[in-house]
Protein backbone atom coordinates (compact mmCIF):
# COMPACT_ATOMS: atom_id res chain seq x y z
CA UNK A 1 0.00 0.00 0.00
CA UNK A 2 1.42 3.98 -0.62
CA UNK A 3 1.00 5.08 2.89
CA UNK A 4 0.71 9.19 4.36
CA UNK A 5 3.33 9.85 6.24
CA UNK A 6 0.77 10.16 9.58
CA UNK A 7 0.38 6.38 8.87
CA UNK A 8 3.71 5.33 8.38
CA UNK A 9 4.57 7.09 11.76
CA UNK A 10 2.69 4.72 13.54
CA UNK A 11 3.19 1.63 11.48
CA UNK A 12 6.88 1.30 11.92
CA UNK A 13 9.21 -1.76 10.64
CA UNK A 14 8.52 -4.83 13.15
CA UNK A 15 10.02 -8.06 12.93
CA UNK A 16 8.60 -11.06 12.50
CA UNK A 17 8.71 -14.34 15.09
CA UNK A 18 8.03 -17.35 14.52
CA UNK A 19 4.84 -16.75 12.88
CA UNK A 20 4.09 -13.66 15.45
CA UNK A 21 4.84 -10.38 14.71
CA UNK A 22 5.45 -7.93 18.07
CA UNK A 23 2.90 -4.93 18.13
CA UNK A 24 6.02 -2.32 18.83
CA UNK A 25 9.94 -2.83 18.08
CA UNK A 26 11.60 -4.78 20.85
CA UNK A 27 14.60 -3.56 22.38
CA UNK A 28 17.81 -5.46 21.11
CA UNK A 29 19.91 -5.02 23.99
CA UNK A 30 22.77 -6.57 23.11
CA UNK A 31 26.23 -5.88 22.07
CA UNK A 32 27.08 -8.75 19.22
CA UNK A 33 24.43 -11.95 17.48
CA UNK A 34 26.50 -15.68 17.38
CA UNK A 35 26.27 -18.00 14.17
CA UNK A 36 26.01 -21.17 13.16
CA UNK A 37 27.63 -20.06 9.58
CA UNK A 38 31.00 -18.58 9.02
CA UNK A 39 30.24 -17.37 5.60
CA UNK A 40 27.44 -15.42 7.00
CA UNK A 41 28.89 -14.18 10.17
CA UNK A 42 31.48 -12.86 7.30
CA UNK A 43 28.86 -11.60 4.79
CA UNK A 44 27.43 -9.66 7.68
CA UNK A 45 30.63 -7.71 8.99
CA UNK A 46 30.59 -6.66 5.47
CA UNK A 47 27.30 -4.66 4.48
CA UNK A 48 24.50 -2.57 6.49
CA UNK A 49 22.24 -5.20 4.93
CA UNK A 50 23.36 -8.38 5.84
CA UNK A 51 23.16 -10.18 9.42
CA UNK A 52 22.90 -8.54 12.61
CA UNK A 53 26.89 -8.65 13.56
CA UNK A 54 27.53 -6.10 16.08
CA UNK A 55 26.12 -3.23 17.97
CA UNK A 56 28.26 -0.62 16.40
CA UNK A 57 27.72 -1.63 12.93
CA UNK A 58 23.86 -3.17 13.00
CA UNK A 59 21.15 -3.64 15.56
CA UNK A 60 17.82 -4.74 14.94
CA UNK A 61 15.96 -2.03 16.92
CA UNK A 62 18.60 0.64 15.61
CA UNK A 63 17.41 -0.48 11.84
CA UNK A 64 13.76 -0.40 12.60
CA UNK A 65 14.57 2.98 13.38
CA UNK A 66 16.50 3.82 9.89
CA UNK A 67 13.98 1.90 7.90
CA UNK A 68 11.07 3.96 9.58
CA UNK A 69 12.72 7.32 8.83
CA UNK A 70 13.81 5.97 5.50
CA UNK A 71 10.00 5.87 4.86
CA UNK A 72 9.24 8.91 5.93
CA UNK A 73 11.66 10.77 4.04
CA UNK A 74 11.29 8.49 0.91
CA UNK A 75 14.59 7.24 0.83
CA UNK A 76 16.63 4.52 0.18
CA UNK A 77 18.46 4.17 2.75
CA UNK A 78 19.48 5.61 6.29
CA UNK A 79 22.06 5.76 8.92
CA UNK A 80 21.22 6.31 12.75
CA UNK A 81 23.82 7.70 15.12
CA UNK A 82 24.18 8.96 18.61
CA UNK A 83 22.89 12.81 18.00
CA UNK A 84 22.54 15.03 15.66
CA UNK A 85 26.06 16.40 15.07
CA UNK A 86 27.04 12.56 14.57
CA UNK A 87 24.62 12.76 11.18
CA UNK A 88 26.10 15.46 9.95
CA UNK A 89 29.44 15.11 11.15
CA UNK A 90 29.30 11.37 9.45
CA UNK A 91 27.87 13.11 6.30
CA UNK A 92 30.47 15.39 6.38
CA UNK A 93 33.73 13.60 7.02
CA UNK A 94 33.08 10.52 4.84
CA UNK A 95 32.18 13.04 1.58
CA UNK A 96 34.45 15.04 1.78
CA UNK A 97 38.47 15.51 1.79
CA UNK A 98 41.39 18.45 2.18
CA UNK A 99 40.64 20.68 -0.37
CA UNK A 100 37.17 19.97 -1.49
CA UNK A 101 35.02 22.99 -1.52
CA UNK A 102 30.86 23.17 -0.02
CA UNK A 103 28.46 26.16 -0.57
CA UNK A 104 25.97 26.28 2.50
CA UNK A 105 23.77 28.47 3.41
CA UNK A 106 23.12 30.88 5.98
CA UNK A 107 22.53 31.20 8.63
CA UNK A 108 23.33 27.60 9.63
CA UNK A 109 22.65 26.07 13.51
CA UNK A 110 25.95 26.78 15.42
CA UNK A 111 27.17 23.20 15.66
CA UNK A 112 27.10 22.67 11.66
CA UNK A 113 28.88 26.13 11.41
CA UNK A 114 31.31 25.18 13.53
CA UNK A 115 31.99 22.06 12.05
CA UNK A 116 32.51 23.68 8.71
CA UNK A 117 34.95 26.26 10.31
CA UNK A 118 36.97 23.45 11.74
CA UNK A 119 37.24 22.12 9.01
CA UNK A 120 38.50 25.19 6.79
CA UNK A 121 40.88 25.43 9.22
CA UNK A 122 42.28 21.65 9.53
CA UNK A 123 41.59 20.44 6.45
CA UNK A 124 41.88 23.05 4.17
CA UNK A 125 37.87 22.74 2.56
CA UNK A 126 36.64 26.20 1.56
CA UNK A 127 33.28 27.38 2.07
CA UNK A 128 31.35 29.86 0.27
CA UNK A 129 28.01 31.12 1.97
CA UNK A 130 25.10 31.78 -0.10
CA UNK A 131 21.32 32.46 0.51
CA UNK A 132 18.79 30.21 1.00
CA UNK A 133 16.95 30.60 -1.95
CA UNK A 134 19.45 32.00 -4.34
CA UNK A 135 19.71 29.37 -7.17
CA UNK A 136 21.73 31.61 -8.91
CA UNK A 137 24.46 31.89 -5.76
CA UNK A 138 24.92 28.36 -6.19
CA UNK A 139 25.60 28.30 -10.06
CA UNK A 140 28.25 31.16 -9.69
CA UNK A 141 30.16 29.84 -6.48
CA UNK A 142 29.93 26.13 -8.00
CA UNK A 143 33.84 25.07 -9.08
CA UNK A 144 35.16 21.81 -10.22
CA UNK A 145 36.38 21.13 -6.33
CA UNK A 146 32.71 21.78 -4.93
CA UNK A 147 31.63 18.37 -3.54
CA UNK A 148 28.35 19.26 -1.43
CA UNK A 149 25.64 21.91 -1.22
CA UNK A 150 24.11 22.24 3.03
CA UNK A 151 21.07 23.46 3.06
CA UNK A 152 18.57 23.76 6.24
CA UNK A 153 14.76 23.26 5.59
CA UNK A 154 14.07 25.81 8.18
CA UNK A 155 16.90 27.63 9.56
CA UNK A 156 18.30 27.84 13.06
CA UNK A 157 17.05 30.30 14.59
CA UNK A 158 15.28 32.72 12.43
CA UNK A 159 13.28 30.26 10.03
CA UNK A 160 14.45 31.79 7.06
CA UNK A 161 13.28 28.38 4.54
CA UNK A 162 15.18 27.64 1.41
CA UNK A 163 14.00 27.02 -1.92
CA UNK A 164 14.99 23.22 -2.20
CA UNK A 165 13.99 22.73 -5.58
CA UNK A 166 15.30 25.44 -7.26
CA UNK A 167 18.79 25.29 -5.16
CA UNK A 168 18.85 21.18 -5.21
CA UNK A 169 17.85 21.95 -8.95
CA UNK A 170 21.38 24.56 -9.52
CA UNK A 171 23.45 21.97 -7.67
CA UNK A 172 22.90 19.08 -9.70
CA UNK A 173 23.20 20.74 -12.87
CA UNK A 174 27.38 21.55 -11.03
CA UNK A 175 26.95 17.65 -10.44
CA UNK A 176 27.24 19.05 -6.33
CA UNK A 177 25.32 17.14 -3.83
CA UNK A 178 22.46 18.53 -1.58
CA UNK A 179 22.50 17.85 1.90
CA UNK A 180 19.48 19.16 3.81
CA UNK A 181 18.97 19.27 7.61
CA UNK A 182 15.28 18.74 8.21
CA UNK A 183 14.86 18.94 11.51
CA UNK A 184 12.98 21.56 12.13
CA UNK A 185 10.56 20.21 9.49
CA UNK A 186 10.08 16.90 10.14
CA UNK A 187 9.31 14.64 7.58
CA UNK A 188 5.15 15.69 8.68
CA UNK A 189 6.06 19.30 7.14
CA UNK A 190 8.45 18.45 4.16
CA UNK A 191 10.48 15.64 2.99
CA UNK A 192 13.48 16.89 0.98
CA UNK A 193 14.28 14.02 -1.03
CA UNK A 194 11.03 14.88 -3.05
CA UNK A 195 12.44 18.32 -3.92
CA UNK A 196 16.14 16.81 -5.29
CA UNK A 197 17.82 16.31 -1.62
CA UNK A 198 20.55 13.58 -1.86
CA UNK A 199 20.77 13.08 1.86
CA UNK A 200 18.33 14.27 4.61
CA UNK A 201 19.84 15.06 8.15
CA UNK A 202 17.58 14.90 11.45
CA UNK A 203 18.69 15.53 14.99
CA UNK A 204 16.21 12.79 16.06
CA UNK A 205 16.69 14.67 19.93
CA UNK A 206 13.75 16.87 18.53
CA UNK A 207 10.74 16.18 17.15
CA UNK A 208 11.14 13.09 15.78
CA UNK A 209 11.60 11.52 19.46
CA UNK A 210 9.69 14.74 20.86
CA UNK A 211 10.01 13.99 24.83
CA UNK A 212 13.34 15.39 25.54
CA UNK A 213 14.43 11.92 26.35
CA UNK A 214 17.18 10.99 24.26
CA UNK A 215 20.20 11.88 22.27
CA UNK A 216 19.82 10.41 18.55
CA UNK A 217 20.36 11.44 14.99
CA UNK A 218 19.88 10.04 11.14
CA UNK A 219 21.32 10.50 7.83
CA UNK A 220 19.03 9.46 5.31
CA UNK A 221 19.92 8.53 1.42
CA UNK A 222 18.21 8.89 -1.91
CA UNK A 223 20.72 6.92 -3.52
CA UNK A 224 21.98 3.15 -1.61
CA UNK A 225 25.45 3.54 -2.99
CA UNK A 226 25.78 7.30 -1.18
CA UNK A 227 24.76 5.37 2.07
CA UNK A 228 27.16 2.55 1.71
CA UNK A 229 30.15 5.04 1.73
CA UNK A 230 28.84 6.94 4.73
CA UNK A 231 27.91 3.97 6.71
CA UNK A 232 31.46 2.28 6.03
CA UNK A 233 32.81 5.64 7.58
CA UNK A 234 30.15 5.94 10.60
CA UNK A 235 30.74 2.62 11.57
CA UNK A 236 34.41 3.42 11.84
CA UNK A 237 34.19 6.21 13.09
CA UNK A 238 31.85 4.87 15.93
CA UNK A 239 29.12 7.13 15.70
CA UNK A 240 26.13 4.78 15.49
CA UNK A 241 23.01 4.59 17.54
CA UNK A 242 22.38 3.00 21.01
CA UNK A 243 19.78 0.46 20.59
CA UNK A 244 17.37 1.86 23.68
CA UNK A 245 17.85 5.52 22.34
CA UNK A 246 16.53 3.99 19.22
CA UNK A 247 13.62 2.19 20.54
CA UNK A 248 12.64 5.55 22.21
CA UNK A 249 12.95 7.65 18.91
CA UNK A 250 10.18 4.53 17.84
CA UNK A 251 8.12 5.40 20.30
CA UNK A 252 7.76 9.21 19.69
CA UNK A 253 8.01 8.61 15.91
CA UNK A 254 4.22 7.55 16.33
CA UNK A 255 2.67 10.70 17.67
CA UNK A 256 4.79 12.42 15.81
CA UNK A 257 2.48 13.49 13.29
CA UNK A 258 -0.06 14.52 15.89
CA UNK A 259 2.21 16.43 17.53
CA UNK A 260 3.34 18.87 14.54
CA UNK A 261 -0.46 19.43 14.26
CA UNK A 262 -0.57 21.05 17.89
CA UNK A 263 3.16 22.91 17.91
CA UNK A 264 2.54 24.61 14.22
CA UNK A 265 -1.61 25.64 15.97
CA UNK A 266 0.53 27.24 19.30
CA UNK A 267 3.04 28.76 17.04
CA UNK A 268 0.42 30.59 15.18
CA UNK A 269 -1.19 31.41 18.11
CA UNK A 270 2.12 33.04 19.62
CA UNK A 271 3.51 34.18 16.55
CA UNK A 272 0.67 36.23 16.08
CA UNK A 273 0.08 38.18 19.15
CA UNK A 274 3.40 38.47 19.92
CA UNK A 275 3.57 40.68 16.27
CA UNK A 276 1.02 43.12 17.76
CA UNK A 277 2.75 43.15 20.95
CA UNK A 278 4.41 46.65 21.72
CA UNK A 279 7.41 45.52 23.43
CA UNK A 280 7.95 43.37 20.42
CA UNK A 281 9.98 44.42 17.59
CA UNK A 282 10.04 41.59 15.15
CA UNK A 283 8.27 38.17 15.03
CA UNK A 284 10.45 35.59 12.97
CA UNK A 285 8.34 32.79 11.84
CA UNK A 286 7.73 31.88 7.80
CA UNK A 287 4.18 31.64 8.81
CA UNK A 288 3.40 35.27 9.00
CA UNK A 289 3.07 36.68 5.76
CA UNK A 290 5.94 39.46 6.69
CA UNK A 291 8.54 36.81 6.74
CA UNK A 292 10.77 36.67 3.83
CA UNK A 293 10.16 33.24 3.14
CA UNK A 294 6.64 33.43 3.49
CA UNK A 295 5.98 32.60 -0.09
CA UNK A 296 8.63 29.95 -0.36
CA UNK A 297 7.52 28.27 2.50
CA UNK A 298 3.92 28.41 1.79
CA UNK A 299 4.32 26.38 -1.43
CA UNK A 300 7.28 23.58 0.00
CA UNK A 301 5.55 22.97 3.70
CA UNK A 302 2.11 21.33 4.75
CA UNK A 303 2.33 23.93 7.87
CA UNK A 304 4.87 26.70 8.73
CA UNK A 305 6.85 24.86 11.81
CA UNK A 306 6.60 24.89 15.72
CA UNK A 307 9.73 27.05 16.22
CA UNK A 308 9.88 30.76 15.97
CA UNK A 309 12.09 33.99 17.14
CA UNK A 310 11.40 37.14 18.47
CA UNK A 311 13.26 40.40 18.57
CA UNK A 312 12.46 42.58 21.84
CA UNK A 313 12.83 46.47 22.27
CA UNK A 314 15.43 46.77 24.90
CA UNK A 315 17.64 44.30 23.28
CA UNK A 316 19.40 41.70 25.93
CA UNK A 317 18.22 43.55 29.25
CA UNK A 318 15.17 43.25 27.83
CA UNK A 319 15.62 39.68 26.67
CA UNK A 320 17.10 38.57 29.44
CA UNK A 321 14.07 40.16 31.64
CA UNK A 322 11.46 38.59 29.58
CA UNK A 323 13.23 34.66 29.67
CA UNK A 324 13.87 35.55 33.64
CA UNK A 325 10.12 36.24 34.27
CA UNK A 326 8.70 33.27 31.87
CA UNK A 327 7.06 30.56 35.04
CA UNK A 328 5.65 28.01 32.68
CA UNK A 329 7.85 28.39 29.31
CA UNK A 330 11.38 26.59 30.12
CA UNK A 331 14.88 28.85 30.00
CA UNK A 332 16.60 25.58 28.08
CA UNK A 333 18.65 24.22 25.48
CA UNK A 334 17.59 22.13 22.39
CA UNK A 335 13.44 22.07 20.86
CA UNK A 336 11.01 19.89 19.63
CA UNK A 337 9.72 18.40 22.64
CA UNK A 338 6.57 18.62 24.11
CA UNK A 339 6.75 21.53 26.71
CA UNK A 340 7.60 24.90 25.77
CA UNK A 341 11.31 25.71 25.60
CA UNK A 342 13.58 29.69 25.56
CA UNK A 343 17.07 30.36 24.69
CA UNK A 344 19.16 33.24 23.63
CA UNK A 345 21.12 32.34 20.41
CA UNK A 346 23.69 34.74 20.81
CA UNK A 347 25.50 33.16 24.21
CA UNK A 348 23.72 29.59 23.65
CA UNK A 349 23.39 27.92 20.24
CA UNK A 350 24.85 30.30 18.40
CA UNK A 351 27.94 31.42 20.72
CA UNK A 352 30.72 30.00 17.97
CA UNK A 353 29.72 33.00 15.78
CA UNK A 354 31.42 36.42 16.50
CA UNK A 355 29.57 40.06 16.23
CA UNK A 356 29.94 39.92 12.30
CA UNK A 357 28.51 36.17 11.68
CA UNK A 358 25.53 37.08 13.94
CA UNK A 359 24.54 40.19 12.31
CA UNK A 360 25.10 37.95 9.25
CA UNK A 361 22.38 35.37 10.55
CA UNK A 362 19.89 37.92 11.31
CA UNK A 363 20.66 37.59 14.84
CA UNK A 364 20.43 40.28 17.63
CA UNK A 365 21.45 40.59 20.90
CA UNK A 366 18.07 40.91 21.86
CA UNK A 367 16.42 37.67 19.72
CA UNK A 368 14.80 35.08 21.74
CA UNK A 369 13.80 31.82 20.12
CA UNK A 370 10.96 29.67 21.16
CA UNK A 371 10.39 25.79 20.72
CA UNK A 372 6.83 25.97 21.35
CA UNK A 373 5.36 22.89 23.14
CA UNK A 374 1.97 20.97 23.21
CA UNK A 375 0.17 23.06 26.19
CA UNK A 376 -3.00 25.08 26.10
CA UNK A 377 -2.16 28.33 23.50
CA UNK A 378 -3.47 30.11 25.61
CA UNK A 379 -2.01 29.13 28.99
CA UNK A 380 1.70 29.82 26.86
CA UNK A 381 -0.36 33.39 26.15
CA UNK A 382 -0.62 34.32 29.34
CA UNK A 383 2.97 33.62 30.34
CA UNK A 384 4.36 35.46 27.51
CA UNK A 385 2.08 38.47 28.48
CA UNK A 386 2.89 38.29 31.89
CA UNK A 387 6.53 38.21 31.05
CA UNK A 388 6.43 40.93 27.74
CA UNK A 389 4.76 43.11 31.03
């Protein structure tokens, strides 16, 4: 059967026993499998196909967990690892090598910035920054060296949204690939493999596993051979999942559709009346149809996201009053789960980048970004209000 996405997310991958088949994934707790068969006990050490070997390079709960993303994102093909940064930090190491070249966009999230700054600086890999939905940006930096193209469905922290097709569209013509982190998205909002993504990144920490439970991330393919190379170098590198962090990614996979329904509805909620709000400068969410990517994103997503930012007059005393007088809203790092979380980019996720690369980003010393949970709108309402006054 083709399956929605809402009914793949609660259908996962199961296996089969004995005639039986176990209503949710079982946990695989277990560091290695024994054989009966040398040739396959060989075979399997081999391939991320063949027999469960050991933990680090296959685990049946860990590939229920890449199969069931691999769905979502209609791919081919996926590799699960121990957060987020271990996706794209896989991604990134196995494809490229000293001298190679990316275009990416910005702004990026801190971490992937940083990772592409380290390694300018080790490795010698140039990187030219280009708009999110600049096509053209892409044809003119593309060079014979360029090997990849990083794009972010919705950007970190001011939800700019890039124009996948038309950028995936200008890298392929340079024969560059596209690597897009969706995990802002989620696969409910927008798969990228549809719109010419060769690999799809997740931090599975968010809203994929949505209960603030677990470290996790996935690399997902649109082509098996591209995921053969980067799971030869993830294995190696040692970066794959834990089956138990798997098996609770499985479990919030299944709501997860349900849950983007109720985080975009507060959003739009917030977002709104925080744009009429005096104290308020700037609302940040494509939603809104100020936003700059309003008309991109209106045409690539099935909803605008559960993450927005805010710019407050006053600029950090007065963001740093407003997150100090918040009582139900969360002062906290990472998103996606199901209460309401606050940060300051500037000193938290986005402390790599210096006074230049945040006025770059869009980023002021007074932005505060919101990861909007699954509580009554207008319970969030009132603690915004009592904290804006």
């Amino acid at each position: 059967m083709t399956l929605r996405p809402e009914t793949r997310a609660v259908h996962l991958p199961r296996p089969e026993l004995n005639g039986s088949t176990p209503i949710t994934v079982p946990i695989y707790q277990t560091s290695g499998f024994a054989f009966d068969s040398p040739a396959v006990f060989a075979d399997g050490m081999g391939r991320p196909d063949g027999a469960f070997v050991y933990g680090r390079l296959s685990n049946p709960t860990v590939r229920a967990l890449e199969e069931a993303v691999t769905g979502l994102e209609g791919g081919q093909a996926a590799v699960a690892t121990g957060s987020g940064m271990g996706a794209i930090n896989s991604v990134l190491l196995a494809l490229l090598s000293p001298g190679d070249h990316v275009i990416a966009q910005r702004p990026l999230y801190g971490g992937t910035a940083h990772m592409l700054a380290d390694l300018t600086a080790r490795f010698g890999v140039e990187v030219t920054y280009v708009r999110e939905a600049d096509p053209a940006a892409v044809r003119e930096a593309a060079r014979p060296e360029t090997k990849l193209l990083y794009l972010e469905t919705i950007a970190n922290p001011m939800t700019q949204v890039a124009d996948l097709p038309g950028m995936a569209s200008a890298a392929r013509e340079a024969g560059v690939l596209t690597v897009v982190d969706n995990t802002f998205a989620s696969p409910i909002l927008c798969r990228p493999i549809e719109h010419g993504a060769d690999v799809v990144v997740h931090s599975t920490t968010k809203y994929l596993s949505g209960h603030t439970d677990v470290l996790g991330g996935v690399a997902v393919f649109a082509s098996a051979e591209l995921h053969r190379k980067v799971w030869s170098y993830a294995i190696e590198l040692g970066a794959t999942a834990d089956p138990f962090a798997a098996w609770l990614t499985l479990r919030g996979i299944q709501t997860l559709a349900l849950r983007m329904e109720r985080h975009c509805a507060n959003t739009r909620l917030l977002a709104t009346r925080l744009a009429e709000h005096p104290a308020v400068a700037a609302v940040h969410w494509p939603g809104l149809p100020s936003h700059p990517s309003y008309d991109v994103a209106a045409k690539l997503l099935t909803d605008f996201g559960g993450v927005f930012s805010f710019d407050l007059r006053g600029g950090r005393a007065a963001g740093e009053a407003f997150m100090s007088s918040v009582r139900l809203a969360l002062l906290a790092p990472s998103l996606g789960g199901v209460e309401t979380l606050i940060l300051h980019p500037a000193t938290t996720s986005h402390r790599s980048l210096d006074a230049a690369g945040l006025a770059a980003a869009g980023i002021g010393e007074g932005t505060v970004r919101v990861s909007v949970g699954i509580e009554h709108p207008e319970d969030l309402w009132a603690d915004f209000a009592q904290a804006l006054g």
